[in-house]
PDB file of N, CA and C in Angstrom:
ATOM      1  N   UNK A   1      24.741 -18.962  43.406  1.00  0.00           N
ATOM      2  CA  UNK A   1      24.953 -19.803  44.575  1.00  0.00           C
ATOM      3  C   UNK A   1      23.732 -20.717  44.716  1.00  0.00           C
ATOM      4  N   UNK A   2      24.159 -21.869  44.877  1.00  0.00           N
ATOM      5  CA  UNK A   2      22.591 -23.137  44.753  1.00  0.00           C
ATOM      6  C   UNK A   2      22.905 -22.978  46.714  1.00  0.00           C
ATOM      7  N   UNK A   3      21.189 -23.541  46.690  1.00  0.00           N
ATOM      8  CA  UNK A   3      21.078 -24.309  48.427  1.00  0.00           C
ATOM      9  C   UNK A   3      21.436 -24.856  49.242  1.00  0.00           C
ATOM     10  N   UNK A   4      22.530 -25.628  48.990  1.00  0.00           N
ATOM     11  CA  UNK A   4      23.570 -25.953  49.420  1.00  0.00           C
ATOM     12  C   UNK A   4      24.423 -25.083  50.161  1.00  0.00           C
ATOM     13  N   UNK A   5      25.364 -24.025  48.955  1.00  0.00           N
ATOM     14  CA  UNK A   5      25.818 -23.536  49.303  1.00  0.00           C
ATOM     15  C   UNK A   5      25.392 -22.069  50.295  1.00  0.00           C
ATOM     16  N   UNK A   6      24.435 -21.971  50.347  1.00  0.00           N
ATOM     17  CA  UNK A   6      23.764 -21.390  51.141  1.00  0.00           C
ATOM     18  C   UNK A   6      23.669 -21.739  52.373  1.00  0.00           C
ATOM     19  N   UNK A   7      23.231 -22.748  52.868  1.00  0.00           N
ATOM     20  CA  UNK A   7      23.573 -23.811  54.112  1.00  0.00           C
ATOM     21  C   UNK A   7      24.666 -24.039  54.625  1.00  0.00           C
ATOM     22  N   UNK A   8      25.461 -23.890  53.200  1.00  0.00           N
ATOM     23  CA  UNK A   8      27.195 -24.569  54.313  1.00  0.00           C
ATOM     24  C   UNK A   8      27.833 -23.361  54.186  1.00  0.00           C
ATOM     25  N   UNK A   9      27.399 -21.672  54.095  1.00  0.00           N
ATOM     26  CA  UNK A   9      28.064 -21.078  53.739  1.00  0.00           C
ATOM     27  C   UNK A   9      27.965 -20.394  55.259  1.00  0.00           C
ATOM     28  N   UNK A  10      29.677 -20.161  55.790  1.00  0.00           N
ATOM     29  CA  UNK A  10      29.765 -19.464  56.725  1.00  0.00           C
ATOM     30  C   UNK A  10      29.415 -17.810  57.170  1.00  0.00           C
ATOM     31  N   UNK A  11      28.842 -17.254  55.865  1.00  0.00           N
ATOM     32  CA  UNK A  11      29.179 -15.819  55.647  1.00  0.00           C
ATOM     33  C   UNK A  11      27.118 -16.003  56.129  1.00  0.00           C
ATOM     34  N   UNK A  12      27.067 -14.790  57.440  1.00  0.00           N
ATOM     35  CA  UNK A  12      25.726 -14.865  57.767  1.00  0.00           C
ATOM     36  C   UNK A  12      25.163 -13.980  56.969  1.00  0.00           C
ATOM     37  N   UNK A  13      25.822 -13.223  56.326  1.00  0.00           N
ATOM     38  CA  UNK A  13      24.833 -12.013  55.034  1.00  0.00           C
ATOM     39  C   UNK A  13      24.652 -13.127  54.113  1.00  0.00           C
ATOM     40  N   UNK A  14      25.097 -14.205  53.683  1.00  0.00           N
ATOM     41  CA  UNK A  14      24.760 -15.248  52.683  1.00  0.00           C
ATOM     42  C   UNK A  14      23.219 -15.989  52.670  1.00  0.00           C
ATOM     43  N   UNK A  15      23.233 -16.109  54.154  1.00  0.00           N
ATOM     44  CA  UNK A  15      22.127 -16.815  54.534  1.00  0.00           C
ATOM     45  C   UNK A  15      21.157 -15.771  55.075  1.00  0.00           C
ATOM     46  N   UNK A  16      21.073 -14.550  55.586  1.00  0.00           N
ATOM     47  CA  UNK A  16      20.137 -13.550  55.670  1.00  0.00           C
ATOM     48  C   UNK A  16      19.611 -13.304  54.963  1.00  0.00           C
ATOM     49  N   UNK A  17      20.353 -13.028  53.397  1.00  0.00           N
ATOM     50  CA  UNK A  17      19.604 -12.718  52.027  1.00  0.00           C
ATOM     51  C   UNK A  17      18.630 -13.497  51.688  1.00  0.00           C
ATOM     52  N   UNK A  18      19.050 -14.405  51.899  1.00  0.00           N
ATOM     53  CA  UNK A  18      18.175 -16.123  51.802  1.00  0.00           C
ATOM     54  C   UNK A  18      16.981 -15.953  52.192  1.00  0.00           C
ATOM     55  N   UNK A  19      16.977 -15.796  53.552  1.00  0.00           N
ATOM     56  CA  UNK A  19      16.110 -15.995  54.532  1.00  0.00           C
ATOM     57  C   UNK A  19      14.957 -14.688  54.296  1.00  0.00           C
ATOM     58  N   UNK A  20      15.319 -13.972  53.557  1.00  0.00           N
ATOM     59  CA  UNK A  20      14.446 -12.409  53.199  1.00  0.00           C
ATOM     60  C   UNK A  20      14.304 -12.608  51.977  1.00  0.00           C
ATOM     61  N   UNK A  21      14.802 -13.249  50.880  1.00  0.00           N
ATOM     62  CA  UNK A  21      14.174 -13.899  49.640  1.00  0.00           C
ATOM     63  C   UNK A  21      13.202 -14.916  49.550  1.00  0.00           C
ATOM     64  N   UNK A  22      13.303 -15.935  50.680  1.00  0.00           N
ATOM     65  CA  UNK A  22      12.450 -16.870  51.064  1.00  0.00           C
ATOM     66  C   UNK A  22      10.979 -15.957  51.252  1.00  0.00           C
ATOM     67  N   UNK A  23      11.599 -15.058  52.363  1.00  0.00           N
ATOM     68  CA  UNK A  23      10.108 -14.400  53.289  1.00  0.00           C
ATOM     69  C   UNK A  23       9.311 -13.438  52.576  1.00  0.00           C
ATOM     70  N   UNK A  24      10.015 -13.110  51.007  1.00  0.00           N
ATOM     71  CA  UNK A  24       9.439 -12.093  49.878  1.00  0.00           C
ATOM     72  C   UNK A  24       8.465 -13.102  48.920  1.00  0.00           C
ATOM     73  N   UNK A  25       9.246 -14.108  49.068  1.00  0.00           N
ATOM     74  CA  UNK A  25       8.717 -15.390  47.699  1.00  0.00           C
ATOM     75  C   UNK A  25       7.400 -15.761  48.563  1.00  0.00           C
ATOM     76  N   UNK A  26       7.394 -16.096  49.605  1.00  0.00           N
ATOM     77  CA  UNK A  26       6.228 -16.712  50.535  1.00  0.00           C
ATOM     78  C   UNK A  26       5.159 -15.799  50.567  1.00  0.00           C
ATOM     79  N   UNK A  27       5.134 -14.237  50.760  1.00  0.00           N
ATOM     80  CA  UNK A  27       4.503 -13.185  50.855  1.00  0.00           C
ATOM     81  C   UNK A  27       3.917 -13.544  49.613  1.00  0.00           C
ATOM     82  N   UNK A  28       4.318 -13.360  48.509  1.00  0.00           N
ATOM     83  CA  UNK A  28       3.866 -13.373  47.154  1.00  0.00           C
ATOM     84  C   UNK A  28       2.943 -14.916  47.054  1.00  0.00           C
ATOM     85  N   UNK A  29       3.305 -15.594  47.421  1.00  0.00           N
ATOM     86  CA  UNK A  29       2.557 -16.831  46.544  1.00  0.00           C
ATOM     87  C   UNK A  29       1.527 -16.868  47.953  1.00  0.00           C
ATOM     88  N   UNK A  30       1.327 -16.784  49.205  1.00  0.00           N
ATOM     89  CA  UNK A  30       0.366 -16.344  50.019  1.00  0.00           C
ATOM     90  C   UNK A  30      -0.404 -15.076  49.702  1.00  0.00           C
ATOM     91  N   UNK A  31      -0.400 -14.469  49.143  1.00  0.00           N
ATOM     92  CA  UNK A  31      -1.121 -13.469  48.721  1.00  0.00           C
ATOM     93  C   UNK A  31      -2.139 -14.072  47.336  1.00  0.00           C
ATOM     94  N   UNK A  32      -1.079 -14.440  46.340  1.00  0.00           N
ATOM     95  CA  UNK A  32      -2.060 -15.295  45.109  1.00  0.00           C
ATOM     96  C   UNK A  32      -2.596 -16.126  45.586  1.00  0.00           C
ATOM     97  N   UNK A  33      -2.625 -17.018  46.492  1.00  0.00           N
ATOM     98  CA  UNK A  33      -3.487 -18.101  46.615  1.00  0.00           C
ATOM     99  C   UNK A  33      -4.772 -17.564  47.363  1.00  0.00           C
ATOM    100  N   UNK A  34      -4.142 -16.276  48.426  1.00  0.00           N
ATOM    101  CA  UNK A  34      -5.315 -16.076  49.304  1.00  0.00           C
ATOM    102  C   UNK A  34      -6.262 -15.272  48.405  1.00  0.00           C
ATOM    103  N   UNK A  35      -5.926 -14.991  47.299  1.00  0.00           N
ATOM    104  CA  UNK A  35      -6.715 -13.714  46.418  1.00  0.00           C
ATOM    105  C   UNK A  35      -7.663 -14.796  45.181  1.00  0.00           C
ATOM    106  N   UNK A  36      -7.252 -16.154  45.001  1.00  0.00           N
ATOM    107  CA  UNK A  36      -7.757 -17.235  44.343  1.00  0.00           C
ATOM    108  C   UNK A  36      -8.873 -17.799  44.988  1.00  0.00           C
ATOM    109  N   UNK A  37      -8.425 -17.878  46.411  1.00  0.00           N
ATOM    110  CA  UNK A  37      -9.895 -18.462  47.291  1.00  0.00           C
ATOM    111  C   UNK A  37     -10.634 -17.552  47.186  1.00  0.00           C
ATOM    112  N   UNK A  38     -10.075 -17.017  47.498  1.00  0.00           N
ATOM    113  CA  UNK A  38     -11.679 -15.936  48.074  1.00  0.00           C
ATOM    114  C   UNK A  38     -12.304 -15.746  46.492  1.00  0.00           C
ATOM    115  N   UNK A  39     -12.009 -15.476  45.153  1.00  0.00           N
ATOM    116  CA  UNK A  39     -12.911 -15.659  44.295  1.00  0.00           C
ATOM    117  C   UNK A  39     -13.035 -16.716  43.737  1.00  0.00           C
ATOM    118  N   UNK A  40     -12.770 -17.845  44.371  1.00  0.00           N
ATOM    119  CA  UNK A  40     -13.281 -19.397  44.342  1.00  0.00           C
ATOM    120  C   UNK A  40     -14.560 -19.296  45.310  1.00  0.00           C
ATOM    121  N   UNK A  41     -14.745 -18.596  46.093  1.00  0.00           N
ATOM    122  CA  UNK A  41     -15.976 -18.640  47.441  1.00  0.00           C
ATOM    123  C   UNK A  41     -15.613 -19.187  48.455  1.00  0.00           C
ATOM    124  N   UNK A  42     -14.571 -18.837  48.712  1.00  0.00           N
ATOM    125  CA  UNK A  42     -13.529 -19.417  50.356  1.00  0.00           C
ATOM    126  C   UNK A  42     -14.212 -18.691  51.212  1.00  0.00           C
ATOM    127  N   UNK A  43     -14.418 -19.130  52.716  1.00  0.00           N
ATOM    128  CA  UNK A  43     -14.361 -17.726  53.706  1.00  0.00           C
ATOM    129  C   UNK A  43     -13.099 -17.666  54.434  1.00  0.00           C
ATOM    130  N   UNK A  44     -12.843 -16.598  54.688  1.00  0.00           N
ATOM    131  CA  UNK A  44     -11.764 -16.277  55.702  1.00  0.00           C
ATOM    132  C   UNK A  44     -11.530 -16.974  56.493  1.00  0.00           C
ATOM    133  N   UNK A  45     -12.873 -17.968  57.225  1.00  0.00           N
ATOM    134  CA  UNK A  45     -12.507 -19.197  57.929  1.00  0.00           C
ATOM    135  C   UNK A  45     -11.396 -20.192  57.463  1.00  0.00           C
ATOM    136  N   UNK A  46     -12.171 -20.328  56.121  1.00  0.00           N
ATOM    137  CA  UNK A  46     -10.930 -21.728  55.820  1.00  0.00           C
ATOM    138  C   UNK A  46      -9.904 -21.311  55.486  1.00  0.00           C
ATOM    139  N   UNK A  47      -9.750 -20.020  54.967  1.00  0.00           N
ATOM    140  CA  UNK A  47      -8.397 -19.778  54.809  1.00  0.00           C
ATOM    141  C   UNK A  47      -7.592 -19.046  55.646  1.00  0.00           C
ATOM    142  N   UNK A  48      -8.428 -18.577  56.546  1.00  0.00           N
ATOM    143  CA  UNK A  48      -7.051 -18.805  57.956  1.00  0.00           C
ATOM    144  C   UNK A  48      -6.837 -20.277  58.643  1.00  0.00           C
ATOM    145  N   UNK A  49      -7.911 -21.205  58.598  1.00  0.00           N
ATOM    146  CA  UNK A  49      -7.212 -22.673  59.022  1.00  0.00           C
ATOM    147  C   UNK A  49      -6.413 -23.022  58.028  1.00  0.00           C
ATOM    148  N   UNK A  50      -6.430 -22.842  56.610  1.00  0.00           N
ATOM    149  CA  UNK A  50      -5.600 -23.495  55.992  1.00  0.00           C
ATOM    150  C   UNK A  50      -4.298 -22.909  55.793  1.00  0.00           C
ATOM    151  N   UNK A  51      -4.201 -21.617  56.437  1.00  0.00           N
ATOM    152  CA  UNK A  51      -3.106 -21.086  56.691  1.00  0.00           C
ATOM    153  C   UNK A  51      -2.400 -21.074  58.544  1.00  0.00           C
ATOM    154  N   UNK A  52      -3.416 -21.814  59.082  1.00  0.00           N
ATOM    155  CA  UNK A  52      -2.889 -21.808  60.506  1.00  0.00           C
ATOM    156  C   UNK A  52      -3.011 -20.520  60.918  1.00  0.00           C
ATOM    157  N   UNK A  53      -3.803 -19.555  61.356  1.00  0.00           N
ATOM    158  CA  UNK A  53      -3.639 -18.428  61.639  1.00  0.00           C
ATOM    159  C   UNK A  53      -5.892 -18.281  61.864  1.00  0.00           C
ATOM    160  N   UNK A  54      -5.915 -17.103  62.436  1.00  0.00           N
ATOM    161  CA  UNK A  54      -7.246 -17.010  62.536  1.00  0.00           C
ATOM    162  C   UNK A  54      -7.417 -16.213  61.329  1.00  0.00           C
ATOM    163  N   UNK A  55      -9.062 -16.122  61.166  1.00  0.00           N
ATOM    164  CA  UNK A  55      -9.924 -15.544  60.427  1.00  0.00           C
ATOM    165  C   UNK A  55      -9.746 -14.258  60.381  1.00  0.00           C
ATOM    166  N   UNK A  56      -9.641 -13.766  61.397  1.00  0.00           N
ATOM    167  CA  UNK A  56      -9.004 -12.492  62.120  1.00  0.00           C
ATOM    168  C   UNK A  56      -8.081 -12.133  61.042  1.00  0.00           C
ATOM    169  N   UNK A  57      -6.858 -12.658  61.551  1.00  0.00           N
ATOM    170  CA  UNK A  57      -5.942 -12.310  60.700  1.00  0.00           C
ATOM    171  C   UNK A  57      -5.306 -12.284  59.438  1.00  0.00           C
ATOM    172  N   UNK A  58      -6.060 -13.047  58.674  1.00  0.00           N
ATOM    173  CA  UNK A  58      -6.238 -13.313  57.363  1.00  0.00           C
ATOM    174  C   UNK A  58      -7.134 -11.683  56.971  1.00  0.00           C
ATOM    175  N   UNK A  59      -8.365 -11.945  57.620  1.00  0.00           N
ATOM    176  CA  UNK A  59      -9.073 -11.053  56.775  1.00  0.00           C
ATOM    177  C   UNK A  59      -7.980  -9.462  57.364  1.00  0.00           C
ATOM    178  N   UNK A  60      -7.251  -9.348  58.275  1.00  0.00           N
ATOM    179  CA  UNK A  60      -7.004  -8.122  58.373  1.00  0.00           C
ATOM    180  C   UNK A  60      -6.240  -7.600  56.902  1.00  0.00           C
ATOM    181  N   UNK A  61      -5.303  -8.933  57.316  1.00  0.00           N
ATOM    182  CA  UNK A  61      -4.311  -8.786  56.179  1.00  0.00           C
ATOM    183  C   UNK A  61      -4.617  -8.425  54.380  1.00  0.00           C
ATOM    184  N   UNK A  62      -5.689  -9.304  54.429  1.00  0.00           N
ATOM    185  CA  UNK A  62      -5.969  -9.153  52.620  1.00  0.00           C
ATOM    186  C   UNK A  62      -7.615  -8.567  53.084  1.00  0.00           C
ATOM    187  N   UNK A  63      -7.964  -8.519  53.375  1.00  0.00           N
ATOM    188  CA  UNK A  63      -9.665  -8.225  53.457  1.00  0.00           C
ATOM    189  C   UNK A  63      -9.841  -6.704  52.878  1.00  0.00           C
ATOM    190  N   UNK A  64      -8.959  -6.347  52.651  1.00  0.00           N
ATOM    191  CA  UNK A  64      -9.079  -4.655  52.266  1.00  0.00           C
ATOM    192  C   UNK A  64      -9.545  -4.275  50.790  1.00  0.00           C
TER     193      UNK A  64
END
Protein backbone atom coordinates (compact mmCIF):
# COMPACT_ATOMS: atom_id res chain seq x y z
CA UNK A 1 0.00 0.00 0.00
CA UNK A 2 1.83 3.48 -1.13
CA UNK A 3 0.85 6.98 0.85
CA UNK A 4 -1.71 7.72 -0.82
CA UNK A 5 -3.48 4.99 -0.23
CA UNK A 6 -2.98 5.28 3.21
CA UNK A 7 -4.58 8.76 3.35
CA UNK A 8 -7.58 7.96 1.32
CA UNK A 9 -7.98 4.75 3.00
CA UNK A 10 -11.16 4.55 5.06
CA UNK A 11 -10.10 1.54 7.20
CA UNK A 12 -8.64 3.41 10.62
CA UNK A 13 -6.32 0.18 11.40
CA UNK A 14 -4.80 1.26 7.87
CA UNK A 15 -3.79 4.49 9.03
CA UNK A 16 -2.93 3.55 12.81
CA UNK A 17 -0.33 1.14 11.53
CA UNK A 18 1.00 4.07 9.70
CA UNK A 19 1.00 6.32 12.28
CA UNK A 20 3.08 3.65 14.72
CA UNK A 21 5.46 2.87 11.78
CA UNK A 22 6.03 6.51 11.33
CA UNK A 23 6.52 6.90 15.34
CA UNK A 24 9.07 3.60 15.27
CA UNK A 25 11.01 5.08 12.08
CA UNK A 26 11.31 8.62 13.91
CA UNK A 27 12.44 6.93 17.28
CA UNK A 28 15.18 5.27 15.31
CA UNK A 29 16.65 7.97 13.18
CA UNK A 30 16.30 10.43 16.48
CA UNK A 31 18.22 8.22 18.38
CA UNK A 32 21.17 7.93 15.47
CA UNK A 33 21.45 11.38 15.05
CA UNK A 34 21.26 12.13 18.80
CA UNK A 35 24.07 9.38 19.38
CA UNK A 36 26.21 11.21 16.24
CA UNK A 37 26.16 14.60 18.05
CA UNK A 38 27.08 13.92 21.03
CA UNK A 39 30.33 12.12 19.60
CA UNK A 40 30.66 15.02 17.23
CA UNK A 41 30.93 17.27 20.73
CA UNK A 42 27.23 18.46 20.78
CA UNK A 43 25.85 19.43 24.24
CA UNK A 44 22.56 18.43 25.21
CA UNK A 45 21.86 22.09 24.82
CA UNK A 46 21.91 22.13 21.17
CA UNK A 47 20.46 19.13 20.80
CA UNK A 48 17.48 19.62 22.67
CA UNK A 49 17.03 23.09 20.70
CA UNK A 50 17.58 21.36 17.68
CA UNK A 51 15.13 18.98 18.62
CA UNK A 52 12.67 21.54 20.22
CA UNK A 53 12.53 20.01 23.52
CA UNK A 54 14.85 20.93 26.62
CA UNK A 55 18.23 19.78 27.61
CA UNK A 56 16.43 18.12 30.26
CA UNK A 57 14.84 15.97 28.21
CA UNK A 58 17.10 14.97 25.73
CA UNK A 59 19.68 14.14 28.21
CA UNK A 60 17.02 12.06 30.22
CA UNK A 61 16.20 10.24 27.30
CA UNK A 62 19.67 9.20 25.74
CA UNK A 63 22.10 10.48 28.51
CA UNK A 64 22.30 6.99 30.01
Amino acid sequence: MNLTEVIDSDDPAVGLRAVGALHRLAEQVEATHVALARRQGWSWEQIGDALGVSRQSVHAKYGK
